[in-house]
Protein backbone atom coordinates (compact mmCIF):
# COMPACT_ATOMS: atom_id res chain seq x y z
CA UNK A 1 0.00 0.00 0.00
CA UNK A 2 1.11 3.59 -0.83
CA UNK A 3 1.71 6.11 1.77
CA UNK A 4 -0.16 8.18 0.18
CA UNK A 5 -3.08 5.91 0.99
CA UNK A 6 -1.90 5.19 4.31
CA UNK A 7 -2.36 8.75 5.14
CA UNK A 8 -5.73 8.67 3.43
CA UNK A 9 -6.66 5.93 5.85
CA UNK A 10 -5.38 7.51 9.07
CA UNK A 11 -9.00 9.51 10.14
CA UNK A 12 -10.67 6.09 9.91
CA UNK A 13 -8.21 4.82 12.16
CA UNK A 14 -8.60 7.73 14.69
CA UNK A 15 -12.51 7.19 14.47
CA UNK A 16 -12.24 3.39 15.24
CA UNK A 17 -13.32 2.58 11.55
CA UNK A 18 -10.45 1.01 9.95
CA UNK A 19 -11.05 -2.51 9.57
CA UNK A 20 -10.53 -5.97 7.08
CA UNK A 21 -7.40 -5.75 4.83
CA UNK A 22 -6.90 -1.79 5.14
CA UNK A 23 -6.85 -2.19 8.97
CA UNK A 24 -4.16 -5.36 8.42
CA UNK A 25 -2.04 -3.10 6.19
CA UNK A 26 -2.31 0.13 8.24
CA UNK A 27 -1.21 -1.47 11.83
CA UNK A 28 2.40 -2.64 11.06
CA UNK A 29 3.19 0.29 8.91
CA UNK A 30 1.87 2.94 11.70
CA UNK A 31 4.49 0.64 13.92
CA UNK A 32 7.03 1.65 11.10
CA UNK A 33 6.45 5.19 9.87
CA UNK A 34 6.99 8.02 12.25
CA UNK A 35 5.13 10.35 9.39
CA UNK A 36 2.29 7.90 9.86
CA UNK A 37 2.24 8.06 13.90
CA UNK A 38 2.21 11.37 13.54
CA UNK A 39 -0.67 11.89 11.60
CA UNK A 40 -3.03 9.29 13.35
CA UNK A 41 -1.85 10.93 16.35
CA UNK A 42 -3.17 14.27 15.02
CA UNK A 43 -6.65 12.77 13.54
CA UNK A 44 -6.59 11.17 17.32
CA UNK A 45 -6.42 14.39 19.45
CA UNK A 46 -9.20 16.12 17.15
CA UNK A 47 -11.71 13.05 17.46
CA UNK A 48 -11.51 13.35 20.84
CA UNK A 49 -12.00 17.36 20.75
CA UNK A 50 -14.70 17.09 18.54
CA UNK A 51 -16.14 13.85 21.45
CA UNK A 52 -15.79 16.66 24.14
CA UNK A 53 -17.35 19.30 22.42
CA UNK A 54 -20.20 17.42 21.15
CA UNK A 55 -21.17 16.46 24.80
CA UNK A 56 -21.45 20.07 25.65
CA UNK A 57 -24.78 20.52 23.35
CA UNK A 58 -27.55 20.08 25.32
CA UNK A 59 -30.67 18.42 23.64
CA UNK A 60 -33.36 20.71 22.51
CA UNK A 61 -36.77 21.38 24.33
CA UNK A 62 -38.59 18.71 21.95
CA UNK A 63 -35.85 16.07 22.72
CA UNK A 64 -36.42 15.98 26.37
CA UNK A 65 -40.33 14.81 26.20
């Protein structure tokens, strides 16, 4: 696989959607490629922003009923 598409595939790792052959691919090289680290560790820390600031919406008036 290309790095190229190992960086494509690094937000669906972050998110916990990475799976089957892509998923089997992506592991060892992420164990390999600094770059790589790097960049999951960057889609990482904004999943979990975007987690944090999601939970400080509260639900609307017709949600509650």
């Amino acid at each position: 696989m290309s790095d190229d598409r190992l960086l494509e595939l690094a937000p669906l790792f972050a998110l916990g959607a990475l799976d089957g052959d892509d998923l089997a691919e992506f592991v060892p090289a992420l164990a390999s490629q600094p770059a790589l680290q790097a960049e999951a560790t960057a889609f990482e820390a904004v999943v979990g922003r975007l987690a944090a600031a999601a939970a400080l919406v509260p639900p609307g008036t017709r949600l509650r009923s």
